[in-house]
N, C-alpha and C. Protein backbone atom coordinates (compact mmCIF):
# COMPACT_ATOMS: atom_id res chain seq x y z
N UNK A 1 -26.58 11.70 17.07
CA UNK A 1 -26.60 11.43 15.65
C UNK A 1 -26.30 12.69 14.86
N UNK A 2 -26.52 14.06 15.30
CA UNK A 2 -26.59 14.94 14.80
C UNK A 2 -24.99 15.35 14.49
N UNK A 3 -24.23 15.17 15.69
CA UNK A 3 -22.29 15.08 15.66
C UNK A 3 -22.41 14.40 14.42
N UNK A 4 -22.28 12.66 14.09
CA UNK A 4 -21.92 12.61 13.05
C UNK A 4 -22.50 13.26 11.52
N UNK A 5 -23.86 14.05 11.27
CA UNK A 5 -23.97 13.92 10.10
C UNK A 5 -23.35 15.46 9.93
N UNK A 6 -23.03 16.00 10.77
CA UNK A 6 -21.72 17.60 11.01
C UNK A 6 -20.52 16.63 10.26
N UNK A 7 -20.21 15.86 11.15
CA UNK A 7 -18.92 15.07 10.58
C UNK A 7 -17.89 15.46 11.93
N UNK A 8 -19.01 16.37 12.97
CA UNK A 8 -17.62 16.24 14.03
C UNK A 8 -17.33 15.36 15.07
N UNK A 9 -18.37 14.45 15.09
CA UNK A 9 -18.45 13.10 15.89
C UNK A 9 -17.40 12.65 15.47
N UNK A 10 -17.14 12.21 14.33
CA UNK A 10 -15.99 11.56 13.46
C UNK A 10 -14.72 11.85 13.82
N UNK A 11 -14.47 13.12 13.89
CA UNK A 11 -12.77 13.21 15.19
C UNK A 11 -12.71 13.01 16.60
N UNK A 12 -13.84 13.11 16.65
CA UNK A 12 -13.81 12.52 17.91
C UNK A 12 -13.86 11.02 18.08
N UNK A 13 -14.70 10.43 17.69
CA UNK A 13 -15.02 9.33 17.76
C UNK A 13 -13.20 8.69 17.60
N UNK A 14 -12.94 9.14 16.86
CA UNK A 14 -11.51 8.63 16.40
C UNK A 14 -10.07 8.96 16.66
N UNK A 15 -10.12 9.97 17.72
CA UNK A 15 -9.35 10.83 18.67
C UNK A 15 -9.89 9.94 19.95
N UNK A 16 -10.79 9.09 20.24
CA UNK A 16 -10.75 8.90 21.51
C UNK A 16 -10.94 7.34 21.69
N UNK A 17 -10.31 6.25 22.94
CA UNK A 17 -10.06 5.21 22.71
C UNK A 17 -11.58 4.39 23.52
N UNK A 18 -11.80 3.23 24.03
CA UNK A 18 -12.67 2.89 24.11
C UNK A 18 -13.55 2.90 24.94
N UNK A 19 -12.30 3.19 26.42
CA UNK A 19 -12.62 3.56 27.73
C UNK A 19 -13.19 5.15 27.77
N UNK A 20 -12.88 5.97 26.32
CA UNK A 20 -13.38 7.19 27.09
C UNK A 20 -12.23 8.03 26.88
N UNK A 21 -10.73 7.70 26.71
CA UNK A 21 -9.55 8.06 26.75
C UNK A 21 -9.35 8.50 25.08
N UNK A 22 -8.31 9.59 25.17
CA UNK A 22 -7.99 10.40 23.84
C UNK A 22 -6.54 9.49 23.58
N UNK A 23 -6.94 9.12 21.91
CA UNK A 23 -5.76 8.63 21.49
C UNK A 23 -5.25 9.42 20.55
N UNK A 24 -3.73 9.91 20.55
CA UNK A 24 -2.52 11.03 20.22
C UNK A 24 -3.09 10.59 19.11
N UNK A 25 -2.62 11.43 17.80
CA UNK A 25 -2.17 11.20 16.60
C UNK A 25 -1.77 10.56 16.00
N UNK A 26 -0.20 10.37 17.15
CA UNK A 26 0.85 8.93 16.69
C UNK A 26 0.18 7.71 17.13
N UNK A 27 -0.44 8.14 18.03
CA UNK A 27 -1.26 6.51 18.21
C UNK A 27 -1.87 6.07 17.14
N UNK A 28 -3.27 7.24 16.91
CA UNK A 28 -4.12 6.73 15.43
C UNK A 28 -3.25 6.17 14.34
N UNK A 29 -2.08 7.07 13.67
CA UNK A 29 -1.39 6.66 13.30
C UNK A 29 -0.65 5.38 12.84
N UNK A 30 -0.31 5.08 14.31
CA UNK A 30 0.06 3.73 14.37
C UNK A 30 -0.50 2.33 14.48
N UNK A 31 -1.69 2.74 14.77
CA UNK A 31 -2.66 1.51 14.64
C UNK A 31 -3.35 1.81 13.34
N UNK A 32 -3.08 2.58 12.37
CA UNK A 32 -3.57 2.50 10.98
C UNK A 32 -2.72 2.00 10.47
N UNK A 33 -1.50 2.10 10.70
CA UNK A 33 -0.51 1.66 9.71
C UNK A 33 -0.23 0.05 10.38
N UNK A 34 -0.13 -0.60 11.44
CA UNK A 34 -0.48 -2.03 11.93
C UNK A 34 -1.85 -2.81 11.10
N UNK A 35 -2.26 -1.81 11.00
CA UNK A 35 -3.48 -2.74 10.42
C UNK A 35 -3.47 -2.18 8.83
N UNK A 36 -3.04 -1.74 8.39
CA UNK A 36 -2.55 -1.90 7.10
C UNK A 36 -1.72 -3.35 6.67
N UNK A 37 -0.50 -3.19 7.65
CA UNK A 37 0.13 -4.25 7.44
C UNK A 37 -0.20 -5.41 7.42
N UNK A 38 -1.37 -5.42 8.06
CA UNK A 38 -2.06 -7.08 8.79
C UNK A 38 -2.47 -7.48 7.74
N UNK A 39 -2.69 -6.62 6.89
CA UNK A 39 -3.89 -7.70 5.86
C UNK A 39 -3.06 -7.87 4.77
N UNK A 40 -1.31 -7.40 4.44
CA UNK A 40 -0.65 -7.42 3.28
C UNK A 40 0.53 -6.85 3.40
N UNK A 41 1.65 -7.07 2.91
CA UNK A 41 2.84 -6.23 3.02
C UNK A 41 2.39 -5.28 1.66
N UNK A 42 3.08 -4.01 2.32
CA UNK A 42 2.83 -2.67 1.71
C UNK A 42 4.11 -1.70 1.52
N UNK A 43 4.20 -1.32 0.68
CA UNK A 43 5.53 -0.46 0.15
C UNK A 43 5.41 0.89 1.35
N UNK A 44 6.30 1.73 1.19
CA UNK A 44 6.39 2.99 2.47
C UNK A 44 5.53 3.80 1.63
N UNK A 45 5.47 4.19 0.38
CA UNK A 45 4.52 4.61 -0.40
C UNK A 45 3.33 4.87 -0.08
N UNK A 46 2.91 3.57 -0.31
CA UNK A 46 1.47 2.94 -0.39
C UNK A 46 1.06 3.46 1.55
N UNK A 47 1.58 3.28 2.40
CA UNK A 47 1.61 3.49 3.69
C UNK A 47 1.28 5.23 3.89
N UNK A 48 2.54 5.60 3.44
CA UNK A 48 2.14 6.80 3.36
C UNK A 48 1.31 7.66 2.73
N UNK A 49 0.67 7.45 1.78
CA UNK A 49 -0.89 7.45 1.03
C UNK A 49 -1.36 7.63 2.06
N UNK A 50 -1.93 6.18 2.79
CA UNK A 50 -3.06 5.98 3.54
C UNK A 50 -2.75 7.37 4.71
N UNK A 51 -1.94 7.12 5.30
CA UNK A 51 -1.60 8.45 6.22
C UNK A 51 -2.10 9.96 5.57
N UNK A 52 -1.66 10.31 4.60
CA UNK A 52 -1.99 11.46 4.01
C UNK A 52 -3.52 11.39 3.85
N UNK A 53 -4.23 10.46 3.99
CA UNK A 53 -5.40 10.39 3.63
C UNK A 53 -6.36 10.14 4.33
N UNK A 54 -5.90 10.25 5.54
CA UNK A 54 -6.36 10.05 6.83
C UNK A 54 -5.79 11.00 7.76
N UNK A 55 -5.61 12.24 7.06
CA UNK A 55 -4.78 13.26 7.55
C UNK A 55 -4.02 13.45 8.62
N UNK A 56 -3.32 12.52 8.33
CA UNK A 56 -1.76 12.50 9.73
C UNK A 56 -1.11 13.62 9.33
N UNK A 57 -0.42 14.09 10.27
CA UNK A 57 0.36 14.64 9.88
C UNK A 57 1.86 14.46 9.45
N UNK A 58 2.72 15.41 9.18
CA UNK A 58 3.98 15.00 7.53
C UNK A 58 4.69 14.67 8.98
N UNK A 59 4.53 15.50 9.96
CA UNK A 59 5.87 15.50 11.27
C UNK A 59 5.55 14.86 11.84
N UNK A 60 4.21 14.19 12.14
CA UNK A 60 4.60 12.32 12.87
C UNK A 60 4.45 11.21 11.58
N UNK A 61 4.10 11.10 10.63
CA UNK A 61 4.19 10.33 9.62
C UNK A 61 5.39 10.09 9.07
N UNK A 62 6.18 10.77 8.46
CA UNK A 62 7.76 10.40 8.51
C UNK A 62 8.71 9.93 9.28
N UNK A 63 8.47 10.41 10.64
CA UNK A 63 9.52 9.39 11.53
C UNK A 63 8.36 8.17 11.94
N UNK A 64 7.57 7.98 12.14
CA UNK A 64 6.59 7.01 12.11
C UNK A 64 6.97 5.78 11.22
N UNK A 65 7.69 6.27 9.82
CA UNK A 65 7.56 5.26 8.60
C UNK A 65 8.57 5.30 8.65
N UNK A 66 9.94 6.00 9.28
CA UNK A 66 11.40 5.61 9.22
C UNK A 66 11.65 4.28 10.31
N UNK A 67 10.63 4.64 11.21
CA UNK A 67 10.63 3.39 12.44
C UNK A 67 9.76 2.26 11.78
N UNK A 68 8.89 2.30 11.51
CA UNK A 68 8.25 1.09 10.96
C UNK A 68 9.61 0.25 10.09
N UNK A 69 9.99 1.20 9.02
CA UNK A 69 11.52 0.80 8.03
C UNK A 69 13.20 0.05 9.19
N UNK A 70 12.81 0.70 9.68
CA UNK A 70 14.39 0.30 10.98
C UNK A 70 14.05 -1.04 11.11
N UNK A 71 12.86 -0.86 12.07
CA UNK A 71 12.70 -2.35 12.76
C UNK A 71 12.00 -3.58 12.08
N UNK A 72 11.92 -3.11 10.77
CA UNK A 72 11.76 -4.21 9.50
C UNK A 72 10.45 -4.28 9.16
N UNK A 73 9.03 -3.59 9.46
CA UNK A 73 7.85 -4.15 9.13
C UNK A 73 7.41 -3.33 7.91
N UNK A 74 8.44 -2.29 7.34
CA UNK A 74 8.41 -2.11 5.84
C UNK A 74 9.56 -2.38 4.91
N UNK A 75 9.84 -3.09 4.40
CA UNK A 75 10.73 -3.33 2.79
C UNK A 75 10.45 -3.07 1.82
N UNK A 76 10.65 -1.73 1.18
CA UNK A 76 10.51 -2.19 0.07
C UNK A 76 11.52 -2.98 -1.06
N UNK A 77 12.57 -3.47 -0.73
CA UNK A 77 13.25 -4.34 -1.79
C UNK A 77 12.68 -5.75 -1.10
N UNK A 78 12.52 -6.30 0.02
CA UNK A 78 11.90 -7.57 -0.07
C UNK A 78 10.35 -7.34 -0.64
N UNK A 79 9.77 -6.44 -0.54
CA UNK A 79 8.36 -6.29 -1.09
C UNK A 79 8.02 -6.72 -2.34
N UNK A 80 9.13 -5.97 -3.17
CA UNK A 80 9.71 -6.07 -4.81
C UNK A 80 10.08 -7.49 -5.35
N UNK A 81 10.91 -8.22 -4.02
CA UNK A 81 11.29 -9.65 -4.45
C UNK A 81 10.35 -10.44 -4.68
N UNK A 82 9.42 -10.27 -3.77
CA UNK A 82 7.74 -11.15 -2.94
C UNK A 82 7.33 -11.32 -4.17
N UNK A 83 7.14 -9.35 -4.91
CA UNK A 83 6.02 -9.32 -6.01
C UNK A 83 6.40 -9.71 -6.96
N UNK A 84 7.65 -9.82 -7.76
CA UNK A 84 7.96 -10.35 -8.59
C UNK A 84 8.24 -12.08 -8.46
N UNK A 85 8.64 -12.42 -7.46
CA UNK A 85 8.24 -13.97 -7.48
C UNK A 85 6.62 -14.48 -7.58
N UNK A 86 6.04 -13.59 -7.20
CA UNK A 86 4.48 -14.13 -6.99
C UNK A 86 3.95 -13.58 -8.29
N UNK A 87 3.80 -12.63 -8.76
CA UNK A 87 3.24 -12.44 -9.85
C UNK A 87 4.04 -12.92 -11.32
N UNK A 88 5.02 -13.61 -11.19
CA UNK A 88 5.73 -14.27 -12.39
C UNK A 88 5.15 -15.12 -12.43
N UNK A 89 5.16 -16.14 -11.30
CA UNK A 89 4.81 -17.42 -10.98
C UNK A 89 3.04 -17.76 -11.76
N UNK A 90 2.18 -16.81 -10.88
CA UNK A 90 0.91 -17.19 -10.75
C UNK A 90 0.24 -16.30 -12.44
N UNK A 91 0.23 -15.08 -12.31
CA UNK A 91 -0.35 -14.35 -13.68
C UNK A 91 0.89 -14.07 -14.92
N UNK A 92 1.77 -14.79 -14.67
CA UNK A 92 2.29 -15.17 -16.05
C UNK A 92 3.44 -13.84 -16.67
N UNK A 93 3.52 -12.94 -15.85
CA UNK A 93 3.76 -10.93 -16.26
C UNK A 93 4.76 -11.26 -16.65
N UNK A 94 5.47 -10.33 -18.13
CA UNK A 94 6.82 -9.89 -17.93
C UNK A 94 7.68 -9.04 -17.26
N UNK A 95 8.50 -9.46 -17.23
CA UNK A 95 9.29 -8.06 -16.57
C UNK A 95 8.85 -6.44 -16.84
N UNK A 96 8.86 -5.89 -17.98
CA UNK A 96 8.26 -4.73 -18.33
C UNK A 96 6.69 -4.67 -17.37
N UNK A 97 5.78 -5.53 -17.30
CA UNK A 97 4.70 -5.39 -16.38
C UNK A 97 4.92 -5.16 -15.51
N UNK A 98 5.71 -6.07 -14.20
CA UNK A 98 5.96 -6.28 -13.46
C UNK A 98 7.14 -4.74 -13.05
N UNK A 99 7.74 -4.58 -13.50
CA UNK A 99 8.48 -3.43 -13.58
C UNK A 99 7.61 -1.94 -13.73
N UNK A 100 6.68 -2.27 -14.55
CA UNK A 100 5.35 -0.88 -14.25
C UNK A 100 4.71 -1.02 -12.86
N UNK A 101 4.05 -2.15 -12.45
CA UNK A 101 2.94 -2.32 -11.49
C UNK A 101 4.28 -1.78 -9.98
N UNK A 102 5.38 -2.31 -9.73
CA UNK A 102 6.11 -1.79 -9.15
C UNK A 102 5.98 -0.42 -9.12
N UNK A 103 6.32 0.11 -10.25
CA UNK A 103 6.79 1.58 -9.55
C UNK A 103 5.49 2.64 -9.33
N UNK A 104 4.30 1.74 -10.04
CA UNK A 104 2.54 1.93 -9.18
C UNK A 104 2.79 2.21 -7.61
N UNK A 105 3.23 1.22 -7.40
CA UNK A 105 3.35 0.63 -5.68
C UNK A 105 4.05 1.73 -5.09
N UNK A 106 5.49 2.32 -5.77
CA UNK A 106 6.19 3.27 -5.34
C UNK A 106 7.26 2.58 -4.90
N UNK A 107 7.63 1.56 -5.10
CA UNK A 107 9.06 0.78 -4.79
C UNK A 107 10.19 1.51 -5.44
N UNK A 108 10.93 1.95 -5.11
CA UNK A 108 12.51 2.86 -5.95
C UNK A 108 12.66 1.88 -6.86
N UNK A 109 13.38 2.88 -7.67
CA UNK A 109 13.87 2.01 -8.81
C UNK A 109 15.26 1.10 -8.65
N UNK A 110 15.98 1.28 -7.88
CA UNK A 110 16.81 0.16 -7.30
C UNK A 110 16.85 -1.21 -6.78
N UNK A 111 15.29 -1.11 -6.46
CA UNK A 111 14.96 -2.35 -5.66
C UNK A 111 13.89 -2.77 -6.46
N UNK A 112 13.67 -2.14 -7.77
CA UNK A 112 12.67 -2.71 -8.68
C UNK A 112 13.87 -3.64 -9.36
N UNK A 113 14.85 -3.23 -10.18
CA UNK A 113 16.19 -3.84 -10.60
C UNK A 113 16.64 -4.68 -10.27
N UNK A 114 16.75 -4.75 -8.56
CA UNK A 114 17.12 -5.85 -7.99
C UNK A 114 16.59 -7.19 -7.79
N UNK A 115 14.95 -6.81 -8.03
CA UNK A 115 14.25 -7.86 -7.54
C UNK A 115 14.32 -8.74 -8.90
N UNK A 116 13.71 -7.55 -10.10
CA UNK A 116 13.99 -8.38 -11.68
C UNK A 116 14.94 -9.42 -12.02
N UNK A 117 16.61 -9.17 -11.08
CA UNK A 117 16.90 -9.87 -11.82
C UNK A 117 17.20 -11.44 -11.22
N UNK A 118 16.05 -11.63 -10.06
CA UNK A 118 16.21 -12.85 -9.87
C UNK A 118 14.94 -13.98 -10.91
N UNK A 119 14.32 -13.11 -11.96
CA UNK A 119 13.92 -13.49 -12.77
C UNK A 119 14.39 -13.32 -14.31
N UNK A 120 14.87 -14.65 -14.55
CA UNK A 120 15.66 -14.66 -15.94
C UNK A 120 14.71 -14.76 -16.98
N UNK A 121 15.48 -14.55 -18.11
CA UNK A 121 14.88 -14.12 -19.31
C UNK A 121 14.18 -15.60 -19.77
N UNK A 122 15.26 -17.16 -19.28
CA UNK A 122 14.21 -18.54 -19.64
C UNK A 122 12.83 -18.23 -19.28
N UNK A 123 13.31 -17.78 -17.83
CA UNK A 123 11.43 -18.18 -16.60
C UNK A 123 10.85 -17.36 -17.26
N UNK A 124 10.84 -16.45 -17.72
CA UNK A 124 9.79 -15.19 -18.04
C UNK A 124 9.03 -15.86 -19.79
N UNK A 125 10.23 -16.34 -20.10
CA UNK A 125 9.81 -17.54 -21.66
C UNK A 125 8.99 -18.48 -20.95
N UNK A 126 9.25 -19.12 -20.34
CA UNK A 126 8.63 -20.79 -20.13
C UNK A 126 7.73 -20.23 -18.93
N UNK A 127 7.61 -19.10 -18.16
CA UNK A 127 6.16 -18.38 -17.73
C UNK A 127 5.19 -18.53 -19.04
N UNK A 128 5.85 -17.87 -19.89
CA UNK A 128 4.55 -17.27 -21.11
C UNK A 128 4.12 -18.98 -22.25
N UNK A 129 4.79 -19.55 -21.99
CA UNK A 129 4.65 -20.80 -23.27
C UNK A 129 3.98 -21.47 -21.85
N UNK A 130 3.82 -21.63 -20.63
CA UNK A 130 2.88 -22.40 -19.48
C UNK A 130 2.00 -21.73 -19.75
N UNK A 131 1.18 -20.54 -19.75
CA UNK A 131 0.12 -19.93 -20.10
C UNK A 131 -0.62 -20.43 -21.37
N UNK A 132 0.41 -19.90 -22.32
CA UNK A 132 -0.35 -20.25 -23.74
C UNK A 132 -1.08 -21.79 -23.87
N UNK A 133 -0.09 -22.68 -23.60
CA UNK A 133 -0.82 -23.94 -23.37
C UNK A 133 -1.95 -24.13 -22.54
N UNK A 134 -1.71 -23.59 -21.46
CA UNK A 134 -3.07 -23.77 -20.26
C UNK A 134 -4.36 -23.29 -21.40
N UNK A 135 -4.32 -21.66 -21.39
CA UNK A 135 -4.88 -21.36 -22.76
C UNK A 135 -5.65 -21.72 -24.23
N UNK A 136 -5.12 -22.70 -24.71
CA UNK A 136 -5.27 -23.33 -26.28
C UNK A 136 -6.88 -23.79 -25.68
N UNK A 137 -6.88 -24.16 -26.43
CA UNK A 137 -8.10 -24.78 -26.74
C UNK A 137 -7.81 -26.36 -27.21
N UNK A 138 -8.20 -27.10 -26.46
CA UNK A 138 -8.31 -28.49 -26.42
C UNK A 138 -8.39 -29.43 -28.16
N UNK A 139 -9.03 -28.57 -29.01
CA UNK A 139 -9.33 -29.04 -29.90
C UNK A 139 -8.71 -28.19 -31.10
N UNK A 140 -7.43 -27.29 -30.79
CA UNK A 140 -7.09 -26.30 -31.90
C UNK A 140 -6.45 -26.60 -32.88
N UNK A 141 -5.60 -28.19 -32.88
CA UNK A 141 -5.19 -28.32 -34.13
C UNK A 141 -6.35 -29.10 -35.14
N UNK A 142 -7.50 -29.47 -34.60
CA UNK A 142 -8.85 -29.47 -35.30
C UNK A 142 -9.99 -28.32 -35.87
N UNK A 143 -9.14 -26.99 -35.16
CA UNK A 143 -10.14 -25.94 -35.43
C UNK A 143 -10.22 -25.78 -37.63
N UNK A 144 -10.98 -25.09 -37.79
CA UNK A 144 -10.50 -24.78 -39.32
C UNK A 144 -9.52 -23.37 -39.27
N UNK A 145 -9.26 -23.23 -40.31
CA UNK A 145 -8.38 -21.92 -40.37
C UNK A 145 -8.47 -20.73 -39.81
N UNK A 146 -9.95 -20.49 -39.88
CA UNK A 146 -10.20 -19.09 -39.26
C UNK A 146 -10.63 -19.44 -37.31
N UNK A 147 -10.75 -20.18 -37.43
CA UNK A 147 -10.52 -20.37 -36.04
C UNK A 147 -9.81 -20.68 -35.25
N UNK A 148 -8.47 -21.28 -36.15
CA UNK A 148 -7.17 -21.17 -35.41
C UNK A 148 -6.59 -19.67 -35.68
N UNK A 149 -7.26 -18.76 -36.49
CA UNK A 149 -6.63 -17.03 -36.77
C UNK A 149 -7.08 -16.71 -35.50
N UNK A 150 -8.19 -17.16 -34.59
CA UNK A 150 -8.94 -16.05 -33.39
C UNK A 150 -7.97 -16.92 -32.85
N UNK A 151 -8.15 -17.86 -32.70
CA UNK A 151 -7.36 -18.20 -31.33
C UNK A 151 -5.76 -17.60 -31.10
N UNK A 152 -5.26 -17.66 -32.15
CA UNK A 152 -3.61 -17.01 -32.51
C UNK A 152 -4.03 -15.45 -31.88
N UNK A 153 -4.67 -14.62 -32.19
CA UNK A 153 -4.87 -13.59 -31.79
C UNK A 153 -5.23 -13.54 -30.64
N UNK A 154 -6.47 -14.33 -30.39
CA UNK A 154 -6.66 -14.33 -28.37
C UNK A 154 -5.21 -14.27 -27.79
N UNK A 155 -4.46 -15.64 -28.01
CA UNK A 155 -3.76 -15.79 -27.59
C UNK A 155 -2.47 -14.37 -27.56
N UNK A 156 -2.34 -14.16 -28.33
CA UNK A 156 -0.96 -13.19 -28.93
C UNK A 156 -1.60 -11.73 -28.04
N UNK A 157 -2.75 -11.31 -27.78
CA UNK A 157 -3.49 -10.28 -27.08
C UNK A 157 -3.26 -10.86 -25.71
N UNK A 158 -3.53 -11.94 -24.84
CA UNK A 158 -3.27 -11.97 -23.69
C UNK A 158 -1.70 -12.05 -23.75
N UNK A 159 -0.86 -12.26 -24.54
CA UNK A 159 0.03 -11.81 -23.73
C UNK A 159 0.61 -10.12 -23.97
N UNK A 160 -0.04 -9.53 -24.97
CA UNK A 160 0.24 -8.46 -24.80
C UNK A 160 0.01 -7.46 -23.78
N UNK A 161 -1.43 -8.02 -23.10
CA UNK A 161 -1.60 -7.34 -21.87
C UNK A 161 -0.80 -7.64 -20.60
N UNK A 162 0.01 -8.83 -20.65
CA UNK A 162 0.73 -9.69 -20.00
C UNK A 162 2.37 -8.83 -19.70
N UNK A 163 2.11 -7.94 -20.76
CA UNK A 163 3.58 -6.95 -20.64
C UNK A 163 4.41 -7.52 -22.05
N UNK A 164 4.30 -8.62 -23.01
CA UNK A 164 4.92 -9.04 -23.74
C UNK A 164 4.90 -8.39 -25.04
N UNK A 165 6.05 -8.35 -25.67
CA UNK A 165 5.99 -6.90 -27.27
C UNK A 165 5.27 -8.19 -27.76
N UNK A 166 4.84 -7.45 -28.87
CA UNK A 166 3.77 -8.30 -30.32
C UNK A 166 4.65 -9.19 -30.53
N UNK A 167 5.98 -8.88 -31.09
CA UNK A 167 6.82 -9.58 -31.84
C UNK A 167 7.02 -11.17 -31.55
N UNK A 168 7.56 -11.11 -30.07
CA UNK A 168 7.81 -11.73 -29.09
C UNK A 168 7.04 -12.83 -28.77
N UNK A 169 4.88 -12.21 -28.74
CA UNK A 169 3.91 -12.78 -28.84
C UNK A 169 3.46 -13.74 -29.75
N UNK A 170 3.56 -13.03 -30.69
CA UNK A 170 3.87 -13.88 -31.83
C UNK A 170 4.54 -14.90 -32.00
N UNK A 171 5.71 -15.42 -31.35
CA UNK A 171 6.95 -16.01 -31.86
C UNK A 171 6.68 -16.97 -31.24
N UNK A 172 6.26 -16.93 -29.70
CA UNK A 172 5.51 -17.77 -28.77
C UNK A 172 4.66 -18.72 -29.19
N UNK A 173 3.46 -17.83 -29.24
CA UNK A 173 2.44 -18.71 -29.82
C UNK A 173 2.25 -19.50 -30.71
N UNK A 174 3.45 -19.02 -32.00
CA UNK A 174 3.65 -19.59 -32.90
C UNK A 174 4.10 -21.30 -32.73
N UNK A 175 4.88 -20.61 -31.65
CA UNK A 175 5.84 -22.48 -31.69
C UNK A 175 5.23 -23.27 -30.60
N UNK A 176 4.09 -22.52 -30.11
CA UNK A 176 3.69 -23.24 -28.88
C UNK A 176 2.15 -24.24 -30.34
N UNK A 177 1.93 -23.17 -31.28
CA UNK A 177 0.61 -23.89 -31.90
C UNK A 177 1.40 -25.31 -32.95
N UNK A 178 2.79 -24.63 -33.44
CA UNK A 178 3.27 -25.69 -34.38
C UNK A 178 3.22 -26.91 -33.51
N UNK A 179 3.54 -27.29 -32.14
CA UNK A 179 3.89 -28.69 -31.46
C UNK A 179 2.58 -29.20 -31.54
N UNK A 180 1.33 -28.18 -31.50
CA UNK A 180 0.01 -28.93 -31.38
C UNK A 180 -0.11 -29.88 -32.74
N UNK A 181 -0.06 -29.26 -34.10
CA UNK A 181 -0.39 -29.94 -34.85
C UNK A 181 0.59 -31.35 -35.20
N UNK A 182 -0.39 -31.98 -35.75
CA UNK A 182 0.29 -33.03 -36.20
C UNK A 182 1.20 -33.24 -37.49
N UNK A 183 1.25 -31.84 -38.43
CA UNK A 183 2.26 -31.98 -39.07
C UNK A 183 3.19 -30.57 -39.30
N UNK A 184 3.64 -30.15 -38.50
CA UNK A 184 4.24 -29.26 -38.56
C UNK A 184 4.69 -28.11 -39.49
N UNK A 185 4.63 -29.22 -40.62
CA UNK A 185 5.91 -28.91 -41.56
C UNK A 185 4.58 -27.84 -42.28
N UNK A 186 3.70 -28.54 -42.71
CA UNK A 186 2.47 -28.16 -42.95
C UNK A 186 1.72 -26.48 -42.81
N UNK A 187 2.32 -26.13 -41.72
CA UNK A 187 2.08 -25.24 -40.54
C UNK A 187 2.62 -23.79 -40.83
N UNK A 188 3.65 -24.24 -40.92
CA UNK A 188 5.01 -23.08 -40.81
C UNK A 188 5.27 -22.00 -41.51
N UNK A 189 4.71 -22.11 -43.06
CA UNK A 189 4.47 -21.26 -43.88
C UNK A 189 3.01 -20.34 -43.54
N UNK A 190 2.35 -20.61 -42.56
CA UNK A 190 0.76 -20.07 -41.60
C UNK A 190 1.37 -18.82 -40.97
N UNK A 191 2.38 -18.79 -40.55
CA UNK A 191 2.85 -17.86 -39.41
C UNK A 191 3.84 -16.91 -39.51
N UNK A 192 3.61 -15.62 -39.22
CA UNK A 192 4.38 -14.27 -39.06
C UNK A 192 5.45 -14.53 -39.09
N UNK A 193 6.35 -13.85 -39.68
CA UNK A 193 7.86 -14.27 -39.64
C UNK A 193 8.51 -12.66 -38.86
């Protein structure tokens, strides 16, 4: 017990395999980065983090992650495609989001570009007007005035965090609240121009 609270049990323990046997570097290595993968696809980035942080070294970690890249179990332009189909789809993001949280990940900017533009400027609209509706409130063209002002603002704030400009937010919500009411016409002079 005394090895680990030194902390030198800990290279050892982890330098050596189960039988008793010393596992290389590139081994540790490579069964960190397998089991990285297992639980998620991961950018070479994000991979190489964990390596640096688990102090591999730069001269087996780089050809380590050029081979992982060869024989396909890192992409990052299919990674980019994945994330931008999945996070359009499910949390609603614009491109500008989706285009930040990417280059978080460390995906190049080539294959951030590429992936964007299998999302058009409609889907990224009729993403954000599926939200807002899910959103409303069941009873909003009954709210009174100032409670259709919070809700316009809830609303117009989630999508700003959503990656969407104000303007834009606005314009949305606007025409997503005019269909609620029952007289439109009524309405129209209510809202930001």
């Amino acid at each position: 017990m005394a090895a680990f609270a030194s902390g030198k049990g800990k290279s050892r323990a982890a330098d050596s395999g189960g039988d008793g046997s010393t596992v290389s570097p590139e081994q540790r290595a490579r069964s960190l980065l397998l089991r990285q993968l297992s639980t998620a696809p991961k950018t070479r980035w994000q991979l190489e983090q964990k390596l640096v942080d688990s102090d591999v070294p730069e001269d087996i970690a780089d050809p380590l992650l050029s081979y992982f890249e060869e024989i396909g179990l890192i992409d990052d332009s299919a990674f980019a495609r994945l994330w931008v189909d999945s996070r359009s789809r499910t949390k609603s993001l614009s491109r500008s989001a989706l285009r930040r949280e990417l280059a978080e990940k460390g995906v190049p900017a080539e294959y951030i570009e590429g992936a964007l533009e299998q999302l058009s400027e409609e889907d990224e609209l009729e993403h954000a007007r599926q939200l807002i509706r899910r959103k409303m409130p069941s009873n909003f063209s009954a709210q009174d005035r100032g409670g259709r002002d919070k809700t316009v603002r809830r609303l117009v704030s989630m999508l700003g965090r959503k990656g969407y400009s104000a303007g834009l937010a606005f314009r949305l919500v606007a025409d997503e609240c005019e269909a609620v009411y029952e007289d439109p016409a009524e309405s129209s002079s209510d809202w930001p121009q």
